[in-house]
Protein backbone atom coordinates (compact mmCIF):
# COMPACT_ATOMS: atom_id res chain seq x y z
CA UNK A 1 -13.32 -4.51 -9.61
CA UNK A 2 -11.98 -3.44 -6.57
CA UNK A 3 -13.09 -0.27 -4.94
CA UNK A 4 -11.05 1.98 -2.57
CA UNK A 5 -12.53 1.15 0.57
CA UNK A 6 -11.28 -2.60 -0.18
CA UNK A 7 -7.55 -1.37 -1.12
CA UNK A 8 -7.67 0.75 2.09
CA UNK A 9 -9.68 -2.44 4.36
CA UNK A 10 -6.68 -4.88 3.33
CA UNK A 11 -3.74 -3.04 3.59
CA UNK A 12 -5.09 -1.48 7.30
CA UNK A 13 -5.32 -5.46 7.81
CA UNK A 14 -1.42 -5.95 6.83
CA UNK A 15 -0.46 -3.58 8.83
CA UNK A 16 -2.73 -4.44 11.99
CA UNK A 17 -1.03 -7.94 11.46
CA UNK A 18 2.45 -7.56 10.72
CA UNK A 19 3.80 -8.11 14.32
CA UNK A 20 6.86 -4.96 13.55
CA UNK A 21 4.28 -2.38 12.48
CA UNK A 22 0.97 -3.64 15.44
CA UNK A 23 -1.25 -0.96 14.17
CA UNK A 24 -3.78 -0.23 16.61
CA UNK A 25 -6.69 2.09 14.94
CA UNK A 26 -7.02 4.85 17.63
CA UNK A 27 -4.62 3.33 19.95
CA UNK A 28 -1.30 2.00 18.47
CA UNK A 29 -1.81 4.52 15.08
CA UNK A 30 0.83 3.03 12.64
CA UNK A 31 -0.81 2.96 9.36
CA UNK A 32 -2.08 5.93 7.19
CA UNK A 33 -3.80 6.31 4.23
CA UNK A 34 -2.28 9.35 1.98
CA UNK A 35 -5.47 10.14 -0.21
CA UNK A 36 -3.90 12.20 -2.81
CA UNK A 37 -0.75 10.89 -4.27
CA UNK A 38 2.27 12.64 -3.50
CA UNK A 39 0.72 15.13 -0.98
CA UNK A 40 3.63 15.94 0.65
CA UNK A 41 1.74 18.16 3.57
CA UNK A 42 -0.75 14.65 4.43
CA UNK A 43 2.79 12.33 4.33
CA UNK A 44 4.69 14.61 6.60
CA UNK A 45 1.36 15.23 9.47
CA UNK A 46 1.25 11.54 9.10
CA UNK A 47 5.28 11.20 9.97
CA UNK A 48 5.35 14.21 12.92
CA UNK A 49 1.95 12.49 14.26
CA UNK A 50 2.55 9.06 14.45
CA UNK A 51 4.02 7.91 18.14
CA UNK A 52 4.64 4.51 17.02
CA UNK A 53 7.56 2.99 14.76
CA UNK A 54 8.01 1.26 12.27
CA UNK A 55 4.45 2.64 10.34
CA UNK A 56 3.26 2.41 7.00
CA UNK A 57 2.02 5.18 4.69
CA UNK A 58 -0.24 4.05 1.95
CA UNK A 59 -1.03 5.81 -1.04
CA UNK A 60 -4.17 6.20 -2.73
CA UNK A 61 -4.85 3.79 -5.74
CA UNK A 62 -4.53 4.86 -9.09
CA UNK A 63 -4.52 3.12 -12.43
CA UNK A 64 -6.27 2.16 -15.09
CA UNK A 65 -8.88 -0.02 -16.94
CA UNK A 66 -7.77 -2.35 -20.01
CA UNK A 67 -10.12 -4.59 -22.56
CA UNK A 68 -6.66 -5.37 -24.61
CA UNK A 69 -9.14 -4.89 -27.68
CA UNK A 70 -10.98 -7.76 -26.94
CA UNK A 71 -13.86 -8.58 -24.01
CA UNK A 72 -10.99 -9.01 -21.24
CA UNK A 73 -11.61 -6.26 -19.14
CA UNK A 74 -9.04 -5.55 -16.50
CA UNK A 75 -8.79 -2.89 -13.68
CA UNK A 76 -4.70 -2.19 -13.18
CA UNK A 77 -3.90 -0.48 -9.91
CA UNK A 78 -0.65 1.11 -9.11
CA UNK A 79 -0.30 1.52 -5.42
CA UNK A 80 2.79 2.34 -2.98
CA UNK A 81 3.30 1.92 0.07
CA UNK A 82 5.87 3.65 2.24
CA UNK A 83 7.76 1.99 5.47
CA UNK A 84 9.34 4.68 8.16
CA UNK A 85 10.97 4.15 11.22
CA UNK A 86 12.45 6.69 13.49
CA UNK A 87 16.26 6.99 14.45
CA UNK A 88 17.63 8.51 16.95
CA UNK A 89 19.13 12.21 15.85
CA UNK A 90 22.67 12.68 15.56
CA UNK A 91 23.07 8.76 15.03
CA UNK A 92 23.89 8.06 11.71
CA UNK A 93 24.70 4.42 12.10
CA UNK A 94 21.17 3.81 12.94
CA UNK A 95 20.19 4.99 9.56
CA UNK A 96 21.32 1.60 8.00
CA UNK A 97 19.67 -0.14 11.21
CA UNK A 98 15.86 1.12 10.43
CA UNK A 99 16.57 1.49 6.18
CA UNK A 100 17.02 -2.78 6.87
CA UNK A 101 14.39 -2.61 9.30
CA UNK A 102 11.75 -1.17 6.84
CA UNK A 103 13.19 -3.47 3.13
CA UNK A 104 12.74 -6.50 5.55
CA UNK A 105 8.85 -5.51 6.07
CA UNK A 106 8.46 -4.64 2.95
CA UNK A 107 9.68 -7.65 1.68
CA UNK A 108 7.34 -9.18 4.24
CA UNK A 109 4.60 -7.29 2.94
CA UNK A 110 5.07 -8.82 -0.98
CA UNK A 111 5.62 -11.90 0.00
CA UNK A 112 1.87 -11.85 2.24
CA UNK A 113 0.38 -10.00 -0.82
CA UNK A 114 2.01 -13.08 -2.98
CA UNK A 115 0.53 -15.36 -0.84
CA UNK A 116 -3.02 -13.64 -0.18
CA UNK A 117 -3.03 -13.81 -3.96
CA UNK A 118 -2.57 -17.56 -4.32
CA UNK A 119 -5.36 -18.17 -1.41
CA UNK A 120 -7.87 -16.00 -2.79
CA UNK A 121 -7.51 -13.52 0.35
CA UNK A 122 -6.43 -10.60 -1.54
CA UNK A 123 -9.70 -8.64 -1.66
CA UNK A 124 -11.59 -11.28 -1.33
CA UNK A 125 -11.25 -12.46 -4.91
CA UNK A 126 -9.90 -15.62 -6.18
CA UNK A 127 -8.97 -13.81 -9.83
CA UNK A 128 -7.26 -10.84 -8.56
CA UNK A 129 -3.44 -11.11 -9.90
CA UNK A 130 -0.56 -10.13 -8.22
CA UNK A 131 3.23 -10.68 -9.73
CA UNK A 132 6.82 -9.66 -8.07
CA UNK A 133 8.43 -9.51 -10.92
CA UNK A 134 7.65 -5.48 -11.47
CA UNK A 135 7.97 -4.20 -7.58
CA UNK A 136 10.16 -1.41 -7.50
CA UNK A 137 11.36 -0.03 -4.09
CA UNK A 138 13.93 2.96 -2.94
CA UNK A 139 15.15 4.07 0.43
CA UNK A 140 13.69 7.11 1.61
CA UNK A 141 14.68 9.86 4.28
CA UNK A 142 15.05 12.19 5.80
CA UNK A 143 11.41 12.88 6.50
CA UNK A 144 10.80 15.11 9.07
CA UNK A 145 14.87 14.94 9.74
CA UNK A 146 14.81 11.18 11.57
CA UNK A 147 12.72 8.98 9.71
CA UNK A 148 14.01 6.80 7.24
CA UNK A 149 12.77 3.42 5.61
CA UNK A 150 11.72 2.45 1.68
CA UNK A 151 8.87 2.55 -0.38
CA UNK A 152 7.73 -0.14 -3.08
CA UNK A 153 5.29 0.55 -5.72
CA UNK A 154 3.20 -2.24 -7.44
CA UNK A 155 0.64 -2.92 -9.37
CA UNK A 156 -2.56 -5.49 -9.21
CA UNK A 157 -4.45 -6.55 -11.73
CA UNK A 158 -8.60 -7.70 -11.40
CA UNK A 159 -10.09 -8.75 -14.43
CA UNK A 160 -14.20 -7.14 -14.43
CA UNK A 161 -16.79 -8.10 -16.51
CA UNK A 162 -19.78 -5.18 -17.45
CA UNK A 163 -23.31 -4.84 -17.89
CA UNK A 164 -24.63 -1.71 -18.90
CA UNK A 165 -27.76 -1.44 -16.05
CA UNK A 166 -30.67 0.11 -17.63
CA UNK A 167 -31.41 1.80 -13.74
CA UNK A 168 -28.53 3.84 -14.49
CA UNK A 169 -29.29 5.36 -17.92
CA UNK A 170 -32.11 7.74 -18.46
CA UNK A 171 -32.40 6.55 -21.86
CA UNK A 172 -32.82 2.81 -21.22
């Protein structure tokens, strides 16, 4: 399984990597973690704090758990991630500008996750599975009036196996 302090650990990676987005934890901030889905107050302090542009917004996993009726357990995680970079106001041709800016880092970001995936570096773990096939993605802006970019929502699957631990259970 993968827990939410891994999810969080790799993406902060991506984005400390990716040479566009350079976060810098403390110095250069240009990744955030949005811990409750679709908080709209946490995504726009994250967009009217950030000095630094292009950044990425990450929201917090969600998902599900799956045994397909049989013993293959599997943990499904939906995540998103959101790409924003600032225009200058008044200058709508620069919408286009940082909208192409933001699909191209996404796209770099799928194609790492793709590749992380085959190497066993996603997570750490060599069975984690990771497809393109489903990614959606949409433009988004105006957040907080002159930031624009795209999000893309996936999903990741990690099969699990069980035990039920007898230190756990009162009656065991």
């Amino acid at each position: 399984m993968i827990s939410e302090l891994q999810y969080i650990d790799y993406f902060t990676q991506l984005a400390i990597n990716h040479k566009s987005i350079a976060h810098v934890p403390g110095t250069k901030d240009a990744f955030f973690f949005i811990p409750l889905t679709y908080d709209l107050a946490e995504i726009d302090s994250a967009v009217r704090n950030t000095k630094s542009a292009p950044f990425m917004a990450l929201d917090a996993m969600r998902g599900k758990f799956n045994d397909y009726s049989s013993e293959n357990n599997v943990q499904l995680i939906d995540g998103q991630i959101t790409i924003l970079d600032k225009i200058d106001k008044g200058k709508l041709s620069t919408i286009r500008e940082a909208q192409d800016k933001c699909f191209k880092i996404c796209f770099d970001l799928v194609t790492r996750m793709k590749s992380d995936r085959r190497k066993g570096n996603m997570f750490g773990n060599n069975l984690v599975n990771f497809s393109i096939s489903n990614i959606s993605y949409d433009p988004v802006g105006p957040m907080a009036i002159n930031h624009f970019g795209y999000t893309i929502r996936f999903q990741i699957a990690c099969p699990f196996g069980y035990t039920v631990d007898s230190g756990t259970w009162l009656d065991k």
